[in-house]
C-alpha atoms as a PDB file:
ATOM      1  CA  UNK A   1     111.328 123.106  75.076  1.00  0.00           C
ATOM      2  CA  UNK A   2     110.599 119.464  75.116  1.00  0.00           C
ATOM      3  CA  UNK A   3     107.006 118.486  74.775  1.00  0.00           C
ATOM      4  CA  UNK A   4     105.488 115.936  77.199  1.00  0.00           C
ATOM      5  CA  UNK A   5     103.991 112.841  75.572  1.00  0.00           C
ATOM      6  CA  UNK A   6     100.192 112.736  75.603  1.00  0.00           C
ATOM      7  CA  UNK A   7      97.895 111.015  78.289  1.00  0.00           C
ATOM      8  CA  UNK A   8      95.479 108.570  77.489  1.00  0.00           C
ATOM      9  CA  UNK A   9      92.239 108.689  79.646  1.00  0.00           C
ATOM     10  CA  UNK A  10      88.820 106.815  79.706  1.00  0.00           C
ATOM     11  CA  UNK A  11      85.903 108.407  81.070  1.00  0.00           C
ATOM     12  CA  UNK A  12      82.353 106.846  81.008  1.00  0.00           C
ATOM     13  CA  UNK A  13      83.768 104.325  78.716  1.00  0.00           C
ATOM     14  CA  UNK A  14      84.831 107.512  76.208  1.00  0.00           C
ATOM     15  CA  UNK A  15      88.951 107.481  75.568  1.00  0.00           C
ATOM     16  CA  UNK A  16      90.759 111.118  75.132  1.00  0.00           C
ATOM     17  CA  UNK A  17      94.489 112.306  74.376  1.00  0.00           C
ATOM     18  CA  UNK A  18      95.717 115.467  76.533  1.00  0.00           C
ATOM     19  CA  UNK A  19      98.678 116.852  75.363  1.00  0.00           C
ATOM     20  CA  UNK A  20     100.067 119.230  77.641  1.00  0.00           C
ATOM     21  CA  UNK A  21     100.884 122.830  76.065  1.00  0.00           C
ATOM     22  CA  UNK A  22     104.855 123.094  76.423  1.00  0.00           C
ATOM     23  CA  UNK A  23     104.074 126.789  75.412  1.00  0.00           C
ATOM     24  CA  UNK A  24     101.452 128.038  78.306  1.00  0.00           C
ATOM     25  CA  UNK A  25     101.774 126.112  81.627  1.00  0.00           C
ATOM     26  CA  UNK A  26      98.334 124.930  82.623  1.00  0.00           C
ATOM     27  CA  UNK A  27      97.098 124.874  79.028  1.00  0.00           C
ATOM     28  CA  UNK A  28      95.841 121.316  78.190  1.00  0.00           C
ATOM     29  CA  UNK A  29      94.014 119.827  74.676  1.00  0.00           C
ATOM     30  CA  UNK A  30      91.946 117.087  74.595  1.00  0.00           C
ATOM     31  CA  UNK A  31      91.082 114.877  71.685  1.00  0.00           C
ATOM     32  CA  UNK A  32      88.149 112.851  71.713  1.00  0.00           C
ATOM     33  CA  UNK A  33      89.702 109.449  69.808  1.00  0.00           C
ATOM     34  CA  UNK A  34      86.939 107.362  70.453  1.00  0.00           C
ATOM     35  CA  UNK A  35      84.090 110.400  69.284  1.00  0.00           C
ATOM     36  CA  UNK A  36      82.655 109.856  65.785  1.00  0.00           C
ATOM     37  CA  UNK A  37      84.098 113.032  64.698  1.00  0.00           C
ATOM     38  CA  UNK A  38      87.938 112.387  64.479  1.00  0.00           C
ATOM     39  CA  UNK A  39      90.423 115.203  65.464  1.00  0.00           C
ATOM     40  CA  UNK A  40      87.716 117.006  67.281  1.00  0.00           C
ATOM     41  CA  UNK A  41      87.944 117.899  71.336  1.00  0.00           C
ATOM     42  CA  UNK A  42      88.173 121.134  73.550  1.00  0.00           C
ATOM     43  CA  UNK A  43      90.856 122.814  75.235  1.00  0.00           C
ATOM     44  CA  UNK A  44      90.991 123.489  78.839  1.00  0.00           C
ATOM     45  CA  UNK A  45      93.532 126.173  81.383  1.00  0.00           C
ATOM     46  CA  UNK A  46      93.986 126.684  84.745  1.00  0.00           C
ATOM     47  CA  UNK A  47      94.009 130.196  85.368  1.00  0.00           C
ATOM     48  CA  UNK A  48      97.005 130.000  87.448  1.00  0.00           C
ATOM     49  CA  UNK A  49      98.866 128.375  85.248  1.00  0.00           C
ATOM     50  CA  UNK A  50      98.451 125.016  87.951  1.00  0.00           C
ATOM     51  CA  UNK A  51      99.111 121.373  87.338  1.00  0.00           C
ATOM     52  CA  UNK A  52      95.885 119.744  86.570  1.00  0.00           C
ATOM     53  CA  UNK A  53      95.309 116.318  88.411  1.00  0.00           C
ATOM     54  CA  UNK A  54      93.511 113.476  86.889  1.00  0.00           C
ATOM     55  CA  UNK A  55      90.291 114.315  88.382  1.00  0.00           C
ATOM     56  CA  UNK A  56      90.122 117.455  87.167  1.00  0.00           C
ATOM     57  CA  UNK A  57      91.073 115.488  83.791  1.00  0.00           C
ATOM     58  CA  UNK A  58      87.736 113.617  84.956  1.00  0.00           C
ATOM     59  CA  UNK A  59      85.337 116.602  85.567  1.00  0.00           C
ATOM     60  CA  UNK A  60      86.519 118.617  81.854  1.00  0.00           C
ATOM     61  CA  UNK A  61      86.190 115.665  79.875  1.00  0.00           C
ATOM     62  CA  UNK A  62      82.520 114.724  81.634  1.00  0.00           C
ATOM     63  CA  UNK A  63      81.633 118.212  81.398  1.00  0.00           C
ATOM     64  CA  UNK A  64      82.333 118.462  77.533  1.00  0.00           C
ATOM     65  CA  UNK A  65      80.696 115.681  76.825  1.00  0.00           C
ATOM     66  CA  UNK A  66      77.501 116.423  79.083  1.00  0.00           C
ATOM     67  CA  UNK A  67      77.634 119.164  76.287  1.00  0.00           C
ATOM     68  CA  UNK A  68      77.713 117.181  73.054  1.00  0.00           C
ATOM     69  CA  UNK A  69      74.352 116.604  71.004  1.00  0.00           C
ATOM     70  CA  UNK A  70      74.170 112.681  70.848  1.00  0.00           C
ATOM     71  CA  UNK A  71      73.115 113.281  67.035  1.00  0.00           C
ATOM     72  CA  UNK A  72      76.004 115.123  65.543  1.00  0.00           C
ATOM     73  CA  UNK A  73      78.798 114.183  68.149  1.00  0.00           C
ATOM     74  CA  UNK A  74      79.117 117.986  68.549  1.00  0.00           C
ATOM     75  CA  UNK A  75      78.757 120.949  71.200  1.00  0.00           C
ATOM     76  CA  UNK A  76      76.156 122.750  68.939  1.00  0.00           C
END
């Protein structure tokens, strides 16, 4: 199976990679490129299996990083 090329997104002036999973439909992983920790990001699936839109793109990235400690540029 083919994989799809990567989307580029900005959120709150923070820039991520999702690469959709050609492996589990509805499986997406996000890579923070613009964090200070490089290769690091979260994962995220619909539990259908569903298309994710951008918005919901939107509210996973916001919601990680809500999460990260400002100090270490990691969920801790």
């Amino acid at each position: 199976m083919a994989t799809e090329a990567p989307i580029r997104i900005e959120v709150d002036g923070q820039v991520f990679e999702v690469q959709v999973s050609p492996d589990l439909p509805g499986q997406y992983d996000f890579t923070w490129l613009s964090g200070p920790n490089p290769g690091y990001g979260f994962s995220s699936r619909s539990s259908d299996g569903s298309v994710l839109s951008t918005s919901d793109f939107e509210e996973s990235i916001r919601s990680f990083l809500a999460q990260v400690d400002p100090a270490t540029g990691y969920i801790e």
